[in-house]
Structure formats: structure tokens, C-alpha cells
Protein backbone atom coordinates (compact mmCIF):
# COMPACT_ATOMS: atom_id res chain seq x y z
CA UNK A 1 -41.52 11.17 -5.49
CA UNK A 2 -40.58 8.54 -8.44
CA UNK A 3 -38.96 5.88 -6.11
CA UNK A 4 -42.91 6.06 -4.09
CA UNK A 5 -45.28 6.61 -6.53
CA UNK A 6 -46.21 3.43 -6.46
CA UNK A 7 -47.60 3.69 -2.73
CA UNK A 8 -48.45 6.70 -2.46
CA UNK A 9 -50.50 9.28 -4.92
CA UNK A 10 -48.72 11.67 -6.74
CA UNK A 11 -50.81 15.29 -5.80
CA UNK A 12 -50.17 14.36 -2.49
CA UNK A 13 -47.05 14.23 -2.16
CA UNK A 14 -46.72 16.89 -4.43
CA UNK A 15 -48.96 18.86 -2.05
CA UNK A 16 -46.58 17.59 1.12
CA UNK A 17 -43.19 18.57 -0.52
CA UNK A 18 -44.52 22.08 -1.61
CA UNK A 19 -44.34 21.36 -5.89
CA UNK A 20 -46.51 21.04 -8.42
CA UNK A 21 -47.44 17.74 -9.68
CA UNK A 22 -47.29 19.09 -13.48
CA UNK A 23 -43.49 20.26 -12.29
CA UNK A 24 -43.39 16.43 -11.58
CA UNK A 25 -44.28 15.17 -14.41
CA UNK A 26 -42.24 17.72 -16.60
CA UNK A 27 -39.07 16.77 -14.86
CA UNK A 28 -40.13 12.80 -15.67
CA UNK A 29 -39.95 13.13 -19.51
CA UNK A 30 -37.18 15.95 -19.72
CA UNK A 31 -33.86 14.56 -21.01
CA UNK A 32 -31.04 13.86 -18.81
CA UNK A 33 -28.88 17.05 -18.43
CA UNK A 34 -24.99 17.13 -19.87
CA UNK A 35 -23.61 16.54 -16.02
CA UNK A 36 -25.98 13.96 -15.53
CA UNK A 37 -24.70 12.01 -18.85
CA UNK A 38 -21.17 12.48 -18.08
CA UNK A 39 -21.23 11.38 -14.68
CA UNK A 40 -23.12 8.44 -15.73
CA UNK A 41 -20.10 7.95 -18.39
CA UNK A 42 -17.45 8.72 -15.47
CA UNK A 43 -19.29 5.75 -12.93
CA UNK A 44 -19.12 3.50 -15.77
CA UNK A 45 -15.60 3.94 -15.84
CA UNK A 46 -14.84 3.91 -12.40
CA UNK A 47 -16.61 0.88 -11.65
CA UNK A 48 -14.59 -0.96 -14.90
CA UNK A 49 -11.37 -0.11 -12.82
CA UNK A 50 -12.62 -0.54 -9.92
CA UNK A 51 -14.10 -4.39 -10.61
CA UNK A 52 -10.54 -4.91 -12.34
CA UNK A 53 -8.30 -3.79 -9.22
CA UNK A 54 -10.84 -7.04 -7.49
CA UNK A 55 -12.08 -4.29 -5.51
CA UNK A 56 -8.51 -3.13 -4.41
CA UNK A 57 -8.66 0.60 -5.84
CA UNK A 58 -9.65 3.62 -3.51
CA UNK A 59 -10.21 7.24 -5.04
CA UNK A 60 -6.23 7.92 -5.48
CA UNK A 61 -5.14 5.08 -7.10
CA UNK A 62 -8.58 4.94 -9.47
CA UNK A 63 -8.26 9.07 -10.05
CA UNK A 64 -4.93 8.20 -11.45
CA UNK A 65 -6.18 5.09 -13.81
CA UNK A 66 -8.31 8.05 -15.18
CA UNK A 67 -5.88 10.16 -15.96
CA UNK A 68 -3.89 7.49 -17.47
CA UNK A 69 -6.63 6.89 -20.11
CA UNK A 70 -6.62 10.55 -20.89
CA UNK A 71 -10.01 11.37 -18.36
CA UNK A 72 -8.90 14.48 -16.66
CA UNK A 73 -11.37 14.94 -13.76
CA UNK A 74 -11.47 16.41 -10.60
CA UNK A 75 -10.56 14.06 -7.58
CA UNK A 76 -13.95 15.26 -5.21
CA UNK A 77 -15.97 14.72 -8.20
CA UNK A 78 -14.74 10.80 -8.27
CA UNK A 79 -14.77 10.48 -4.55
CA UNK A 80 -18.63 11.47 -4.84
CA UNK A 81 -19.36 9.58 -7.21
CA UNK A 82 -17.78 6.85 -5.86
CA UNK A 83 -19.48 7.41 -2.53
CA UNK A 84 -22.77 7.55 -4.07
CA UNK A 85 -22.04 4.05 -5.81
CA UNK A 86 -21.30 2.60 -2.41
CA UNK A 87 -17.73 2.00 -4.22
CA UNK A 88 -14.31 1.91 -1.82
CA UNK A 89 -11.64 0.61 -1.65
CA UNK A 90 -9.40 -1.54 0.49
CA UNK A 91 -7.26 0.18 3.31
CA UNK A 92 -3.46 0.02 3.71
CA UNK A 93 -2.94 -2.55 6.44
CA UNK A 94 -1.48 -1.03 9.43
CA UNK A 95 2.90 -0.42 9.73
CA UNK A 96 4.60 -3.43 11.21
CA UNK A 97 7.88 -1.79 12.60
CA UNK A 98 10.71 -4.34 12.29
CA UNK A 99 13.08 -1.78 13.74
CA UNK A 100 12.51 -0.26 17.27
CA UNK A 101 15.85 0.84 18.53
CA UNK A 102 16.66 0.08 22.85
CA UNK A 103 17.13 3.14 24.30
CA UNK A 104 19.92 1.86 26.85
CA UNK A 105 21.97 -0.17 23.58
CA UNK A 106 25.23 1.19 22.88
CA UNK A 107 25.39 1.92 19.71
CA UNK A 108 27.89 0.99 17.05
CA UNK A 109 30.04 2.78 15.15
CA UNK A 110 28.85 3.40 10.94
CA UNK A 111 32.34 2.94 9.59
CA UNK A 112 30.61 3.26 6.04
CA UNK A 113 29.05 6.87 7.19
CA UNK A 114 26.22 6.47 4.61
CA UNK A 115 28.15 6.02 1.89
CA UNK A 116 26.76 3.04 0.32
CA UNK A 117 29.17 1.84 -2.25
CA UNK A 118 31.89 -0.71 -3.25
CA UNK A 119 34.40 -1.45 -5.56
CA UNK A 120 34.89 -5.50 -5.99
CA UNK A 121 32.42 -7.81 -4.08
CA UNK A 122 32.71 -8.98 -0.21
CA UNK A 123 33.79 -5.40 0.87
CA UNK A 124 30.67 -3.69 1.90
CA UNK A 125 27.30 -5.80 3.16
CA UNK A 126 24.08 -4.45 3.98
CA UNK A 127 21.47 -6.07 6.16
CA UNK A 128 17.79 -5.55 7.17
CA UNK A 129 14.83 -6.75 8.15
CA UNK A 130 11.12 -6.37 7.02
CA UNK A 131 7.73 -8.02 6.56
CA UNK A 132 5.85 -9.55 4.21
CA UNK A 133 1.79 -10.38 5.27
CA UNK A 134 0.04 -13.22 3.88
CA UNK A 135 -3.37 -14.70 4.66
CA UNK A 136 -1.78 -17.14 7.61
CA UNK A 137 -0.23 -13.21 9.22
CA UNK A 138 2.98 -11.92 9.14
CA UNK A 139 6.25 -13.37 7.71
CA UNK A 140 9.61 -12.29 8.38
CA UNK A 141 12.32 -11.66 6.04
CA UNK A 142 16.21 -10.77 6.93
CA UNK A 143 18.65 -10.58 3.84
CA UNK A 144 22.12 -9.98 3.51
CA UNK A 145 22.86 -7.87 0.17
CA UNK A 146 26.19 -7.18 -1.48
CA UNK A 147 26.68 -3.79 -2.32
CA UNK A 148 29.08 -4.10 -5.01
CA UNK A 149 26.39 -6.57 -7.30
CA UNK A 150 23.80 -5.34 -5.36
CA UNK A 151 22.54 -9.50 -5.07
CA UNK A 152 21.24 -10.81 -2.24
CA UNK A 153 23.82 -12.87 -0.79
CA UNK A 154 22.12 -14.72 2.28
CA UNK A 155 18.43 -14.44 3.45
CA UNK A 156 16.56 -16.20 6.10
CA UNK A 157 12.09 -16.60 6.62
CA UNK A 158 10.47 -17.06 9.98
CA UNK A 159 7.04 -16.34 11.40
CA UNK A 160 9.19 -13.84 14.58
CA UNK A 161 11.50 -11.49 14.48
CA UNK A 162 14.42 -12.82 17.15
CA UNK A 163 17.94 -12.78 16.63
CA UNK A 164 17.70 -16.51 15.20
CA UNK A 165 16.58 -14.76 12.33
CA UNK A 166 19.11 -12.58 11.41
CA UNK A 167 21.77 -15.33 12.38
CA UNK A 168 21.01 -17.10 9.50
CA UNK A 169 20.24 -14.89 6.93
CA UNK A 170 23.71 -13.81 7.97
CA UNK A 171 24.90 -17.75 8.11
CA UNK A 172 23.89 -18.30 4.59
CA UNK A 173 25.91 -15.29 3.41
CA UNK A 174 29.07 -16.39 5.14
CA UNK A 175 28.64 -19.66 3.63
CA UNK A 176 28.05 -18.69 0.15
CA UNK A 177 30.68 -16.11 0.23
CA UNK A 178 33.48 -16.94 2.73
CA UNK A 179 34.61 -13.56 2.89
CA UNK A 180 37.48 -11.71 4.47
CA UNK A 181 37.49 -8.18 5.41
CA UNK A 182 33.74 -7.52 4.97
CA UNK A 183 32.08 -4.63 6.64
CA UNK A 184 29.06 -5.71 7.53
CA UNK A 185 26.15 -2.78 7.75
CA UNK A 186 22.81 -2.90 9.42
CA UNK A 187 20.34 -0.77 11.42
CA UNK A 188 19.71 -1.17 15.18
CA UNK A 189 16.74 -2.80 16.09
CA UNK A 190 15.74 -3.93 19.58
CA UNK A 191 15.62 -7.58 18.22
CA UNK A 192 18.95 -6.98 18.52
CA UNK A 193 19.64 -9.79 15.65
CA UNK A 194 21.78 -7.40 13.41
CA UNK A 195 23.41 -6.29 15.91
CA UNK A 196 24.95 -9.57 17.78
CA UNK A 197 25.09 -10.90 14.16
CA UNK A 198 28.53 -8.49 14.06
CA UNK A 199 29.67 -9.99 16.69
CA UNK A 200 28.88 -13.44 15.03
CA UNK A 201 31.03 -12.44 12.14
């Protein structure tokens, strides 16, 4: 009734929605309630993080900025007032696998059997791939790390994901390191990369 007034008479829509016009005009002047101050207090706050995430923050991440400042609130009541704001955020880009294992590959044997450690440097390498999206798409990283010093001791960037890549990454270690008696450990993607790169070595 107060968002039309202006176009259309009070009694009658008063008369139309079944309520008294002096019910009207006694909800118009009464205070806001408690719940309607706080939740005016609680947008105010979301939208501050919201606007300083650039937009970025959903309910989870935002729910938890409140609790950080000591604003212990329920997480429906900030996805509905969020919703009512018009207030989202942005969505987790979809998974880019880097690793899809060929069924019909033979696979290698894990001489380290998950045991990930080493005691002087050049003994135990670990290898993987991954992705890293920018505004041009996807870029492609492969790195070599040393897990004695735990540094990353060859890496390689490409727009694809072929075995070039992880030739190089692995390249750059070899050169840097010049190593003898290195076991080299990597997963078993279909790229294949990692896995003719121990061959390479």
C-alpha cells in the first residue's frame, strides 16, 4: 500500500486487501521494531564486506567475516538478507582436471610408497601439474620440487597440457641440479608428460 499510494487511493486499497485504512496509517508512524533495526544494522554490514571482497564474497565466506568481527548470526538469516538485497556472490569456476589417468597405461612402480621425505637434497623429486586461469583462459604450470628443501627446482608455463610441458619443467631441474641417483615422483596423467619424463631422466 505505501510503495502505490501515490496512484491509487488509500480506502481502496485498504478495502481490496481486506484492512483498515486507520490500521494503515498506524503501522506508517509506528517505530521500526528491534528485528527490523538489527537487520538493517546486519545489511549494512554485509554490504561493507561485500563491496570490499569487489563483489567476490558469497554467504560462506561473508558469514565468516561476521563472525570474525565478533557478529554471531545465523547463516539463513544472512543468506536472506542477502537475497533480499539482490547481493551474491561470484561462483567457483568449474575443476580443470590436469590428471586423467589411461586406463590401458601400465603403471609404474611408487618406489617412495607415499613416504614423502629426504635426507640431503637430489634424493627424492616430486612433480605435478596444475592450472592457473587468467582473463586470456587457462595456463599451465608443471614444477619439479625437491623434497629435502622443499624448493622448486625446475618449472615450466604453457597455454596446453602435452608432454612438452613436463619435459621442461623437468629439463630445467636437471640443469640446475645435475643430479645422480634421484628418484623422481609424479602422478599418472593421460598427458602422459610425467610419465615419459622418467624415461627422459
Amino acid at each position: 500500500m505505501k510503495a502505490n499510494r501515490a496512484a491509487w487511493p488509500i480506502a481502496t486499497m485498504a478495502r481490496l486487501l481486506g484492512v483498515s485504512a486507520s490500521g494503515f496509517y498506524a503501522w506508517l508512524e509506528r517505530a521500526p521494531s528491534k528485528r527490523a533495526c538489527s537487520d538493517a544494522d546486519l545489511l549494512a554490514r554485509i554490504r561493507a564486506i561485500h563491496a570490499g571482497s569487489r563483489g567476490v564474497y558469497g554467504m560462506p565466506r561473508i558469514h565468516f567475516e561476521l563472525a570474525e568481527q565478533g557478529v554471531h548470526v545465523g547463516r539463513k538469516r544472512v543468506a536472506r538478507l542477502m537475497r533480499l538485497a539482490g547481493l551474491c556472490g561470484v561462483s567457483r569456476r568449474r575443476w580443470i582436471s590436469t590428471t586423467r589417468r589411461q586406463p590401458n597405461a601400465r603403471p609404474a612402480p611408487d618406489l617412495v610408497q607415499r613416504h614423502f621425505s629426504a635426507d640431503e637434497p637430489n634424493r627424492l623429486w616430486v612433480a605435478d601439474a596444475t592450472y592457473v586461469p587468467t582473463a586470456e583462459g587457462f595456463l599451465y604450470l608443471a614444477v619439479v620440487l625437491d623434497v629435502f628443501s622443499r624448493r622448486i627446482v625446475g618449472w615450466a608455463m604453457s597455454d596446453h597440457l602435452y608432454t612438452e610441458l613436463m619435459l621442461r619443467a623437468l629439463d630445467t631441474a636437471l640443469a640446475q641440479r645435475r643430479p645422480a641417483g634421484v628418484i623422481h615422483h609424479s602422478d599418472q596423467g593421460c598427458q602422459g608428460g610425467f610419465n615419459r619424463s622418467s624415461q627422459h631422466l
